[in-house]
N, C-alpha and C. Protein backbone atom coordinates (compact mmCIF):
# COMPACT_ATOMS: atom_id res chain seq x y z
N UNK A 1 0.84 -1.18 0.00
CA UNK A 1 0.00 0.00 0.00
C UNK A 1 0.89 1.24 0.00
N UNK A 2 0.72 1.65 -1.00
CA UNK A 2 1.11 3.30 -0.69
C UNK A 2 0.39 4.46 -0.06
N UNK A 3 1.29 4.82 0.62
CA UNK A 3 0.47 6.14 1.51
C UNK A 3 -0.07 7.77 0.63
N UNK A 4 -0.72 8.04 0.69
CA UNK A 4 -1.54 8.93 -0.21
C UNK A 4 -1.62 10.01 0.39
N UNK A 5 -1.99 10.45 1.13
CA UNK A 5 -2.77 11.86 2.19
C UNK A 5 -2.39 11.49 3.75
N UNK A 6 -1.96 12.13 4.01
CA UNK A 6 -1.90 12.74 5.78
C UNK A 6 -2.56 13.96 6.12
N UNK A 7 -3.62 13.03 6.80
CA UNK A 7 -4.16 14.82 7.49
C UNK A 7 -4.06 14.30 9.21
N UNK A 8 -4.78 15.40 10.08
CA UNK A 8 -4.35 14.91 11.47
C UNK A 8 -5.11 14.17 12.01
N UNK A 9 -6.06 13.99 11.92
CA UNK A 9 -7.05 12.58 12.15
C UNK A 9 -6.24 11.51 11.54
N UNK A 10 -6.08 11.00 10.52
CA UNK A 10 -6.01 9.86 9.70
C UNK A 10 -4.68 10.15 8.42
N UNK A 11 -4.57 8.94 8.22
CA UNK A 11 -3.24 8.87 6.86
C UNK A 11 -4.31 7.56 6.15
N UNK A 12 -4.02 8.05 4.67
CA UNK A 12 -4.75 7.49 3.54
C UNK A 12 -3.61 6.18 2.55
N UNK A 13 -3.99 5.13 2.85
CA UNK A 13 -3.06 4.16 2.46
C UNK A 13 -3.89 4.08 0.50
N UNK A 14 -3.19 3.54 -0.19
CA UNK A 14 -4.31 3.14 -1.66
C UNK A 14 -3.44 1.74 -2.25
N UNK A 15 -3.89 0.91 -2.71
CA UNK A 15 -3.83 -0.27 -3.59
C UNK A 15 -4.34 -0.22 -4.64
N UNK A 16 -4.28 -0.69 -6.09
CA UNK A 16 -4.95 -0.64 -6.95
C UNK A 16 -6.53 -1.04 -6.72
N UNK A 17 -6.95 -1.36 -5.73
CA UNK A 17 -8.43 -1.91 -5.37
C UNK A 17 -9.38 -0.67 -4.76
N UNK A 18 -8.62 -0.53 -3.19
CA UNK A 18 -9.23 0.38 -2.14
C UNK A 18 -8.14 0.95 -1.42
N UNK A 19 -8.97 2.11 -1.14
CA UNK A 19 -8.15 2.70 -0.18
C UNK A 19 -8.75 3.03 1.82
N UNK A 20 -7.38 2.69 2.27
CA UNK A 20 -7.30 2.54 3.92
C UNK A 20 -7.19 3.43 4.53
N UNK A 21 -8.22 4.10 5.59
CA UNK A 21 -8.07 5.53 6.10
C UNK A 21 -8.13 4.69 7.41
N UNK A 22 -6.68 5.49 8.16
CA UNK A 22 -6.47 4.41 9.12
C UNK A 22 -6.44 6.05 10.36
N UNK A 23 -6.96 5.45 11.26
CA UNK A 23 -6.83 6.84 12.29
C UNK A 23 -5.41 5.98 13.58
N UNK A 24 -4.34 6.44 13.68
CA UNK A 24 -3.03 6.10 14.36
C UNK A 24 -3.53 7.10 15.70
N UNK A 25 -2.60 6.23 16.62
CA UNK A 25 -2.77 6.28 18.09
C UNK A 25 -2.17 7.86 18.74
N UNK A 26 -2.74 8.50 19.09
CA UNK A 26 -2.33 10.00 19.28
C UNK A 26 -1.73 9.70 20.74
N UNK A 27 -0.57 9.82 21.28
CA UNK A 27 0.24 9.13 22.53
C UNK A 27 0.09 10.62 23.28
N UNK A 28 -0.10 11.87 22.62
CA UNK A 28 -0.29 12.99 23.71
C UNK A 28 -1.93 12.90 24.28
N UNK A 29 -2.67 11.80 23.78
CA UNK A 29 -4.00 11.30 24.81
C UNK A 29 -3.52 10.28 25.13
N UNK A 30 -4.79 10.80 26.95
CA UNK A 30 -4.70 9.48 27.64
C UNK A 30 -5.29 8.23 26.87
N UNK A 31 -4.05 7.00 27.23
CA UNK A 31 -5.30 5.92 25.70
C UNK A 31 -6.24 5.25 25.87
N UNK A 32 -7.32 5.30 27.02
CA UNK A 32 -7.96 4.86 27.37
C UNK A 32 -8.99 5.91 26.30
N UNK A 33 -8.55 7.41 26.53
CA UNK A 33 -9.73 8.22 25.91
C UNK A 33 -9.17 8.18 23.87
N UNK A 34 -8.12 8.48 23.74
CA UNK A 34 -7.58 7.80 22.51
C UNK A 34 -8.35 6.90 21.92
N UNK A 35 -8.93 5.53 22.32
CA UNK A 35 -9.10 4.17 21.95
C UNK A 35 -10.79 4.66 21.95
N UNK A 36 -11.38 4.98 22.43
CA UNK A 36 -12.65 5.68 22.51
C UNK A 36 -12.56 6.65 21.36
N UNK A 37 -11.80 7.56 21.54
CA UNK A 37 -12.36 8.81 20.16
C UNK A 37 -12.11 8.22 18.61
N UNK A 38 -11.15 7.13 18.49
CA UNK A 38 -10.83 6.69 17.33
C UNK A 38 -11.84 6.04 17.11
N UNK A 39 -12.55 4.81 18.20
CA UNK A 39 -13.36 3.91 17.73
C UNK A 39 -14.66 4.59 17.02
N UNK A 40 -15.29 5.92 18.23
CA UNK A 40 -16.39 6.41 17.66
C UNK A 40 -15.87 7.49 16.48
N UNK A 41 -15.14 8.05 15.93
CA UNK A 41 -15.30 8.93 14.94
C UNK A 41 -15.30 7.80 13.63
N UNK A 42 -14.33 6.56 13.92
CA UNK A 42 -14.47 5.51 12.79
C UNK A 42 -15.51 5.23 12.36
N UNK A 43 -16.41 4.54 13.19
CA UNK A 43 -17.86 3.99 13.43
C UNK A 43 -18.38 5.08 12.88
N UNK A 44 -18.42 6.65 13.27
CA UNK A 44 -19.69 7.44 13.14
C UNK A 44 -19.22 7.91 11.69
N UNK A 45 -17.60 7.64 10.80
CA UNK A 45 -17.69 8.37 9.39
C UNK A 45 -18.14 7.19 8.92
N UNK A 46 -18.24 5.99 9.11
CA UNK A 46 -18.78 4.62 8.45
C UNK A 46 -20.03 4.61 8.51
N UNK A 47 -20.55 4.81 9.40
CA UNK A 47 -21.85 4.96 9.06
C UNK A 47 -22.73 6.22 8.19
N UNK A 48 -21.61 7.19 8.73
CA UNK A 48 -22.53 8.50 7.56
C UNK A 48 -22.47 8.21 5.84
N UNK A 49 -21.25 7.48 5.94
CA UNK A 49 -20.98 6.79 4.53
C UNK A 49 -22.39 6.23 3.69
N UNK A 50 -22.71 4.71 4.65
CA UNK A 50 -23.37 4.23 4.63
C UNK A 50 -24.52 4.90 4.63
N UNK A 51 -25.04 5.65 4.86
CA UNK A 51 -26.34 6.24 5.11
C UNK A 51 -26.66 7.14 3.91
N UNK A 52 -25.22 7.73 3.24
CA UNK A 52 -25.36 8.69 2.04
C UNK A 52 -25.59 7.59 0.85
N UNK A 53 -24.62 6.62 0.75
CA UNK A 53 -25.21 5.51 -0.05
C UNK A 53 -26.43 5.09 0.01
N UNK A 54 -27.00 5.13 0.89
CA UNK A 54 -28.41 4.91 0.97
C UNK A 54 -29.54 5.60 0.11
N UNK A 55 -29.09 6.77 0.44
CA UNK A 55 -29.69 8.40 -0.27
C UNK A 55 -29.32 8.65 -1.60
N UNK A 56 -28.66 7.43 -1.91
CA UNK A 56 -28.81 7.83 -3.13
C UNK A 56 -26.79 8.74 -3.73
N UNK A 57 -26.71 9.19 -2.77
CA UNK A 57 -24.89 9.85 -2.65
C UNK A 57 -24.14 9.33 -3.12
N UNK A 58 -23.59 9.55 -4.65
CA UNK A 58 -22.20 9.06 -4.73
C UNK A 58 -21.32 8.92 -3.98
N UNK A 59 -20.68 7.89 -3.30
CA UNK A 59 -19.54 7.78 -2.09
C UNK A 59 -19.47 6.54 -2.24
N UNK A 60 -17.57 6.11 -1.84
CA UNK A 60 -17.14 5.20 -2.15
C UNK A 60 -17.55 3.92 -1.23
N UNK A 61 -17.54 2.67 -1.58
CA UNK A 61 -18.29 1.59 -1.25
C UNK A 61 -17.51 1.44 -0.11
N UNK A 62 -17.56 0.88 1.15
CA UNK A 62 -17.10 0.90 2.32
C UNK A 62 -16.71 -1.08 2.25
N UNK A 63 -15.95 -1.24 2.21
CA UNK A 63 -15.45 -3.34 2.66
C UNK A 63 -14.99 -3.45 3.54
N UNK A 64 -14.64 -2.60 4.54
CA UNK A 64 -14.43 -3.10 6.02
C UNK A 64 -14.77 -1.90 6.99
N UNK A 65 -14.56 -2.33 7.97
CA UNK A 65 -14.54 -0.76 8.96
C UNK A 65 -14.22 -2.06 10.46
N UNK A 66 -12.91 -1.44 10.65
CA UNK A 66 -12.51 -1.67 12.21
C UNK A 66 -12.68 -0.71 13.02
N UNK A 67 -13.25 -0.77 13.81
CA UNK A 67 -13.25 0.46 14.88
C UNK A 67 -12.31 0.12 15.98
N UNK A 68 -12.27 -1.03 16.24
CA UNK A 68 -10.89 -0.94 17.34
C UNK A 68 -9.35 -0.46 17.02
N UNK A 69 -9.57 -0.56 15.61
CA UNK A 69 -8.24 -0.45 15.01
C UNK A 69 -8.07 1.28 14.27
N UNK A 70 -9.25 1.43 14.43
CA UNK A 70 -9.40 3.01 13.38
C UNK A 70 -9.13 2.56 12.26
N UNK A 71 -10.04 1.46 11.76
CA UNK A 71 -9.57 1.34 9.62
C UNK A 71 -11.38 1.54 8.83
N UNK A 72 -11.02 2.30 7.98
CA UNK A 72 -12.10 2.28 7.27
C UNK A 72 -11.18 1.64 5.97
N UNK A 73 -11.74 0.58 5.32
CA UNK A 73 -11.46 -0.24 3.93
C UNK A 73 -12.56 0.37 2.95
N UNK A 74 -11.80 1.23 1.96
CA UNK A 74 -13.44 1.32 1.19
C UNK A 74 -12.49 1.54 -0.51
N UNK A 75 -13.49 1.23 -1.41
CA UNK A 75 -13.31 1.27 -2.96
C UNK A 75 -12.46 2.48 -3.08
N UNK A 76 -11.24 2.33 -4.53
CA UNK A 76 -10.60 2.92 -4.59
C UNK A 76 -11.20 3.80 -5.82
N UNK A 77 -11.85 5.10 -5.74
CA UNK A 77 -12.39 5.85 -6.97
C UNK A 77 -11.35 6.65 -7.92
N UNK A 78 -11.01 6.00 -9.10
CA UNK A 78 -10.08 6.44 -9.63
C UNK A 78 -10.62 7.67 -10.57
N UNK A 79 -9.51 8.56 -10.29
CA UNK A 79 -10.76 10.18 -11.03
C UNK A 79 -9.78 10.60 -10.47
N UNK A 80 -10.33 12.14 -10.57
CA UNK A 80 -9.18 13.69 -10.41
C UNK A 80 -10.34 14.20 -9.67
N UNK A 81 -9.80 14.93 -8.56
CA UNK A 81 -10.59 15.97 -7.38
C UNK A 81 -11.08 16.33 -8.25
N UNK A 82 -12.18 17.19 -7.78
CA UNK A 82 -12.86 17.96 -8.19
C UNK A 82 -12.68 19.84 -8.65
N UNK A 83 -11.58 20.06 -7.77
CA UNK A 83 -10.60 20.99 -7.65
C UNK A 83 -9.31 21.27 -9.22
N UNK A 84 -9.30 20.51 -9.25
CA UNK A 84 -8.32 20.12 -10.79
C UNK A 84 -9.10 19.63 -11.53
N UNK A 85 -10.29 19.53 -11.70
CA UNK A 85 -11.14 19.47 -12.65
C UNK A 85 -12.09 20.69 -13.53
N UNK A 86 -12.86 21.48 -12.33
CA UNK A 86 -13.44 22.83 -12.68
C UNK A 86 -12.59 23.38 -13.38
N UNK A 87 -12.88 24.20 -14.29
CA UNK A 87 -12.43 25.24 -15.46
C UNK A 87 -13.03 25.84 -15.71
N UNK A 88 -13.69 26.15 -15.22
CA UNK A 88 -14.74 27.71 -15.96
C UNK A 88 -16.04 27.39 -16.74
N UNK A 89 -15.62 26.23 -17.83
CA UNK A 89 -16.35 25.84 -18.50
C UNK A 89 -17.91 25.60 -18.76
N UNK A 90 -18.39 25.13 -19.35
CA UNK A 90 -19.64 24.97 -19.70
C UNK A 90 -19.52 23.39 -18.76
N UNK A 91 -19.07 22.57 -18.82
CA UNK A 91 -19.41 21.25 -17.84
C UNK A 91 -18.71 21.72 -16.72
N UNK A 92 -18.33 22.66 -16.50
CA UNK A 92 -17.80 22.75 -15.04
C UNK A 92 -19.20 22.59 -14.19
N UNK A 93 -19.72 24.26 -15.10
CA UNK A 93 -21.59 24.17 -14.56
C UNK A 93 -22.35 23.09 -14.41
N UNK A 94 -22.03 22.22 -15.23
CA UNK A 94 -22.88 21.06 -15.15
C UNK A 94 -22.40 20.71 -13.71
N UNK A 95 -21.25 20.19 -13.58
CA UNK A 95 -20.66 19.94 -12.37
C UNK A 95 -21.15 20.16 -10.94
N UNK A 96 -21.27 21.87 -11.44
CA UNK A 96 -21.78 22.43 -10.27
C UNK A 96 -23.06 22.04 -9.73
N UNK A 97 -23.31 22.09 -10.79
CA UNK A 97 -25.16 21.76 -10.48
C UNK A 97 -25.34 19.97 -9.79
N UNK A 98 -24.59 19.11 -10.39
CA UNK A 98 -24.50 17.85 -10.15
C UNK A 98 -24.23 17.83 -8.39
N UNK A 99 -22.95 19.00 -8.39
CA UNK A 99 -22.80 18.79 -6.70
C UNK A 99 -23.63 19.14 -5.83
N UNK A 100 -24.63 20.64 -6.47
CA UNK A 100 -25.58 20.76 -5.54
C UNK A 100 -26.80 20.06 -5.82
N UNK A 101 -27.47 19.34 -6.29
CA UNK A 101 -28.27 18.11 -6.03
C UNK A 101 -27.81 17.41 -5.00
N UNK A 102 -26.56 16.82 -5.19
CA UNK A 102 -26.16 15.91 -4.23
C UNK A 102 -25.93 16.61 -3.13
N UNK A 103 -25.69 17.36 -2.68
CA UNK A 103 -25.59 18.51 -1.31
C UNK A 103 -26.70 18.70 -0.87
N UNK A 104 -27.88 18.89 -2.03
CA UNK A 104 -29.44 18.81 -0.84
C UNK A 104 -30.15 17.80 -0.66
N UNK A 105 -29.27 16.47 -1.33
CA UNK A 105 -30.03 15.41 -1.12
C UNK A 105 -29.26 14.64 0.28
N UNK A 106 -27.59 15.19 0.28
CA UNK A 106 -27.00 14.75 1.83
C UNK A 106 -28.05 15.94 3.09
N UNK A 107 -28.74 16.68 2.46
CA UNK A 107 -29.20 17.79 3.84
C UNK A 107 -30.38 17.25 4.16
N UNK A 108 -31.18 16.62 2.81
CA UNK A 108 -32.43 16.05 3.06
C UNK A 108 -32.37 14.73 4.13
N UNK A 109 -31.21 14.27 4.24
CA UNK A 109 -31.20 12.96 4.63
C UNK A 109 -30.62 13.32 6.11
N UNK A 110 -30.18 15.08 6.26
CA UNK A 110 -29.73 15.42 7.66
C UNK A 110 -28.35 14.96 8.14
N UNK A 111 -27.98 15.31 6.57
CA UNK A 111 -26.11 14.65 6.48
C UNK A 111 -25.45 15.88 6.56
N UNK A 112 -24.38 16.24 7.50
CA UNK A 112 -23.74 17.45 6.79
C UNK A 112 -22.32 16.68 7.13
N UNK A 113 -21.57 17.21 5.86
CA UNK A 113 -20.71 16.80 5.23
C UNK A 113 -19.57 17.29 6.32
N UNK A 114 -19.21 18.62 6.35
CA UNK A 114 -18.51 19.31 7.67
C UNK A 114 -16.89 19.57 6.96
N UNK A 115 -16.62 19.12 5.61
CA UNK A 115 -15.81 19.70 5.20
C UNK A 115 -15.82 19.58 3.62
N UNK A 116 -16.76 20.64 3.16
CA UNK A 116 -17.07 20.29 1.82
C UNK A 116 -16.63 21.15 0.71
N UNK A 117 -15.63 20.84 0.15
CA UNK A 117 -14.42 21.27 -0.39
C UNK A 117 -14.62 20.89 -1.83
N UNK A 118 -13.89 21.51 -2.63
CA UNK A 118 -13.96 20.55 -4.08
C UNK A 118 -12.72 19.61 -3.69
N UNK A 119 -11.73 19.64 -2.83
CA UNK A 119 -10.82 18.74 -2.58
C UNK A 119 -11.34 17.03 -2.07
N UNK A 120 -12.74 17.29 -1.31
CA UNK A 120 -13.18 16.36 -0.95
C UNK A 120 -14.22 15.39 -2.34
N UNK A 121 -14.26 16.11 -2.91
CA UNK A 121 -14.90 15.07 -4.11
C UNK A 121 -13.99 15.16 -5.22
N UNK A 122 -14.37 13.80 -5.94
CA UNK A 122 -13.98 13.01 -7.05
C UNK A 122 -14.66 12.78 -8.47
N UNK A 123 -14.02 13.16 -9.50
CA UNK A 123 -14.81 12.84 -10.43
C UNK A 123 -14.38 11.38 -11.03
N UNK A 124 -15.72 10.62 -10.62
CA UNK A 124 -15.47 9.19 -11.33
C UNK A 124 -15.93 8.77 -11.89
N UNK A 125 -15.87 8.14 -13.23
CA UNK A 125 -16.44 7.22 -14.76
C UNK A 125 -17.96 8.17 -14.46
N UNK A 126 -17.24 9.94 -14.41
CA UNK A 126 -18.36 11.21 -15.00
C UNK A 126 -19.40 11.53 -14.07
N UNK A 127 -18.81 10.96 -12.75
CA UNK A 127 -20.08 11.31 -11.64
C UNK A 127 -19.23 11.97 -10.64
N UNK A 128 -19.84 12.65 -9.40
CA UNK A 128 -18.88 13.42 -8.63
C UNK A 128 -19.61 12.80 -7.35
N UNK A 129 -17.81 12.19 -7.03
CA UNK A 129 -18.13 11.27 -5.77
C UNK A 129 -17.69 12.20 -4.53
N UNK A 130 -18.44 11.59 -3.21
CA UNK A 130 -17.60 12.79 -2.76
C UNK A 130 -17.08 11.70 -1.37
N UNK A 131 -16.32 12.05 -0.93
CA UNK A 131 -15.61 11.88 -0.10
C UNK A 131 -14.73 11.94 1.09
N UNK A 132 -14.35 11.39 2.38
CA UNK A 132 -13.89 12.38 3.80
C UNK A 132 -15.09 13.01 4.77
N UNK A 133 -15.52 11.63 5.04
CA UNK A 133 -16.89 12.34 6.66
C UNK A 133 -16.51 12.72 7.43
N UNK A 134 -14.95 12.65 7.36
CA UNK A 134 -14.56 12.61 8.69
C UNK A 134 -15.08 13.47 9.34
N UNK A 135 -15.29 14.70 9.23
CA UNK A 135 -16.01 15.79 10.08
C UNK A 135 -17.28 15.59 9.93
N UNK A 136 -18.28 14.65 9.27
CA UNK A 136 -19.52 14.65 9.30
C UNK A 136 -19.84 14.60 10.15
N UNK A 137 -21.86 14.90 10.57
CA UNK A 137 -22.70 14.37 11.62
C UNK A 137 -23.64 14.70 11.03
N UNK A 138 -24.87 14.35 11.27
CA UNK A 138 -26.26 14.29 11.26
C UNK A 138 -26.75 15.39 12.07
N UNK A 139 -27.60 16.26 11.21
CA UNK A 139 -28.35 17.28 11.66
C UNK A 139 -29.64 18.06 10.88
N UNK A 140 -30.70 18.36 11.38
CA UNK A 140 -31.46 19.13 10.75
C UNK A 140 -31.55 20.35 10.90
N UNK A 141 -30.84 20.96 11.55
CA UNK A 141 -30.77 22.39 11.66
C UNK A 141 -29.89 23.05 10.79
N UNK A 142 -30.97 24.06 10.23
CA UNK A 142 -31.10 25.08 9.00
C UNK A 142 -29.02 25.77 8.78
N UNK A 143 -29.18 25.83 10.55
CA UNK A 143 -28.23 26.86 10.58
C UNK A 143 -26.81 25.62 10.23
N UNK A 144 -26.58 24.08 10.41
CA UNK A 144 -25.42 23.51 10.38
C UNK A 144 -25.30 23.28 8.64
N UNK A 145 -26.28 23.08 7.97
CA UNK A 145 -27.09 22.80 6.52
C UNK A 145 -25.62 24.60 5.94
N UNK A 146 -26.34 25.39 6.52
CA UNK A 146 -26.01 26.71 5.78
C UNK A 146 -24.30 27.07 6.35
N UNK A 147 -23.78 26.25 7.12
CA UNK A 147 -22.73 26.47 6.98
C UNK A 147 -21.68 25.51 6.63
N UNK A 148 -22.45 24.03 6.12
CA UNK A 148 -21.68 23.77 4.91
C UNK A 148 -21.63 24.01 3.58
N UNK A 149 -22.75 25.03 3.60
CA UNK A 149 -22.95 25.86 2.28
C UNK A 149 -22.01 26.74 1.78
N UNK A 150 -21.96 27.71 3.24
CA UNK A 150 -20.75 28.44 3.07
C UNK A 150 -19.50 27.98 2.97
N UNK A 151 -19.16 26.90 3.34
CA UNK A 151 -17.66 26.42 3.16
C UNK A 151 -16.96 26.15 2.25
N UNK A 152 -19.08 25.53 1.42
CA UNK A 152 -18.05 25.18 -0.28
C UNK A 152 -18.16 26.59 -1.21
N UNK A 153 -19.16 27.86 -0.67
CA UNK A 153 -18.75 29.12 -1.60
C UNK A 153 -17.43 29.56 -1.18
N UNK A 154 -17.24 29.89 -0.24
CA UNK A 154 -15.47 30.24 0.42
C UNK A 154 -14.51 29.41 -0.66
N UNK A 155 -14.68 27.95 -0.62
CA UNK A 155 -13.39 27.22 -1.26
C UNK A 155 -13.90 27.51 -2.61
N UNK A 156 -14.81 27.77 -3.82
CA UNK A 156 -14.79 27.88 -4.54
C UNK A 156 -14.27 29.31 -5.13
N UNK A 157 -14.90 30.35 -4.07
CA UNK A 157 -14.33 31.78 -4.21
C UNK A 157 -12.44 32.07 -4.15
N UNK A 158 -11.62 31.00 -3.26
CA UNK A 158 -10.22 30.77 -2.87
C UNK A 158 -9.96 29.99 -4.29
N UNK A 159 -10.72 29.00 -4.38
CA UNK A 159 -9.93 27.35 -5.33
C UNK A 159 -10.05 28.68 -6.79
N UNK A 160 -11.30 28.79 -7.23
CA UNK A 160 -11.33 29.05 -7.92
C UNK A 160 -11.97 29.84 -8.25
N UNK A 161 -11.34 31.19 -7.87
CA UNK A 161 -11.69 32.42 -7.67
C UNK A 161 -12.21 33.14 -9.31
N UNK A 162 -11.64 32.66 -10.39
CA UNK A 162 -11.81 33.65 -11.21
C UNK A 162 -13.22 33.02 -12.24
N UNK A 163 -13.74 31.78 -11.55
CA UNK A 163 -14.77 31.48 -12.09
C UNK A 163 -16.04 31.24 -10.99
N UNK A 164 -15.25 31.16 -9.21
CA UNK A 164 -16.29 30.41 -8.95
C UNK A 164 -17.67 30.73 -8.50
N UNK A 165 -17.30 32.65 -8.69
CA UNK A 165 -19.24 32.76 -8.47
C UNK A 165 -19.81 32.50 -9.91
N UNK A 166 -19.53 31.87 -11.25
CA UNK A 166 -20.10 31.51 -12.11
C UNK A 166 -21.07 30.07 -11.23
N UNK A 167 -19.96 29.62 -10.98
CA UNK A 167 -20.23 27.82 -10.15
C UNK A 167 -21.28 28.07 -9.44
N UNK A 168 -21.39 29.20 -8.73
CA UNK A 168 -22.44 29.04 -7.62
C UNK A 168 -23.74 29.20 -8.22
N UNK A 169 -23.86 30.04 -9.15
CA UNK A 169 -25.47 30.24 -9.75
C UNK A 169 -25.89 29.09 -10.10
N UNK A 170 -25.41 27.68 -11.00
CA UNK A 170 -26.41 26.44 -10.97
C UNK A 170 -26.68 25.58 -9.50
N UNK A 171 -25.22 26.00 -8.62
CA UNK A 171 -25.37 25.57 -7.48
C UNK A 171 -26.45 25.58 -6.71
N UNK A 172 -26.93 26.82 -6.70
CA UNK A 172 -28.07 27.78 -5.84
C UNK A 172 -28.90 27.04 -6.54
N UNK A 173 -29.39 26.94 -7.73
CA UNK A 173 -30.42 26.69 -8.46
C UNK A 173 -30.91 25.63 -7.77
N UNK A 174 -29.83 24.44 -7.74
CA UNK A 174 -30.24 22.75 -7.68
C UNK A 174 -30.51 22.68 -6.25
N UNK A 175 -29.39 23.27 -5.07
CA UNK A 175 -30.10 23.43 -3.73
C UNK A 175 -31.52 24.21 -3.74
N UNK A 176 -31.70 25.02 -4.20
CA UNK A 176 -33.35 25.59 -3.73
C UNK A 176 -34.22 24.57 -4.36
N UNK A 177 -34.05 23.41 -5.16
CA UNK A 177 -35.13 23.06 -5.49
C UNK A 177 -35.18 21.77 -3.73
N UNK A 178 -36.33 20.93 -3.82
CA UNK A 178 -36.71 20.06 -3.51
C UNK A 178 -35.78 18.96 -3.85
N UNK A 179 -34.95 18.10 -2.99
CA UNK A 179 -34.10 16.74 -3.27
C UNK A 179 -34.87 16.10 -4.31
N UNK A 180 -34.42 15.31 -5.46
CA UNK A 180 -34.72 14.18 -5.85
C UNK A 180 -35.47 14.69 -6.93
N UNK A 181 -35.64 16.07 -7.26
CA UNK A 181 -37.16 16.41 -8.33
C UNK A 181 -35.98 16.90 -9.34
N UNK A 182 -36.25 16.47 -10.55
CA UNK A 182 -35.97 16.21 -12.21
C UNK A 182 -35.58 17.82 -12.54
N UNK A 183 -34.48 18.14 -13.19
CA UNK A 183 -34.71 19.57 -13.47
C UNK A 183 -35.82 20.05 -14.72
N UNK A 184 -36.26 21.20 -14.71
CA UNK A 184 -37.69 21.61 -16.24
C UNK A 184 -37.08 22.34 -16.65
């Protein structure tokens, strides 16, 4: 396995199959509370996983999940961020619009994503997967909904500043409608 991403939660192992988001033992906690925060943030991004798959969410297929160990095993989505993909373009928009469907269909389901980045999604065989719960949780309040809203205008205004309030107008569009309803 080669190692892919280090962030401070977790390091991202990949194989030609899947890739291993393994959460390692933080020794400046006590490890009694250590062995506890790893097990439940494992468990609780595995299950938000699971639950967006449910809804319908592009996100990668999950084949294992240790929680004693901090391993999530899940499909390896071969694609380019989403970040190195946008261009300004005419399918960027499409793009955009694709992500915000899927953004009010994770809100409908009371998913918030908690770090929703174009870094965190993938474009794979033309769909935009998205990926990294790690900060997820479940919520219906308006106000947690609207500030993963804001996180992805901020990174689009930073990533890709010289197009990305183009991005946001189909964005807006596909969030104000109703999850799941056909565009006219």
């Amino acid at each position: 396995m080669k190692e892919i991403a280090r962030g401070a939660e977790a390091v991202i192992y990949r194989d030609a199959d899947s890739v291993r988001k393994e959460r390692p033992k933080k020794n400046y906690r006590h490890p009694v509370m250590d062995e506890k925060i790893r097990k439940l943030r494992t468990r609780h991004e595995a299950r938000i996983i699971g639950r967006a798959a449910k809804a319908g969410i592009p996100v990668p297929k999950i084949f294992g999940c240790d929680e004693c160990e901090g391993l999530i095993v899940m499909e390896h989505l071969k694609g380019k961020k989403l970040r190195d993909v946008l261009a300004g373009d005419k399918r960027s928009l499409e793009l955009a619009e694709e992500v915000g469907e899927s953004v009010a269909r994770l809100h409908k389901e009371g998913i918030i994503h908690g770090d929703l980045t174009t870094s965190n999604m993938i474009l794979h065989r033309g769909k935009v997967f998205f990926i990294d719960f790690g900060l997820g949780f479940h919520s219906d309040r308006v106000e947690d909904k609207a500030v993963d809203l804001h996180l992805l205008k901020r990174a689009l205004e930073s990533r890709h500043w010289r197009f990305g309030r183009n991005c946001l107008k189909p964005f807006s569009t596909a969030t104000s409608r109703p999850a799941g309803r056909n565009k006219s």
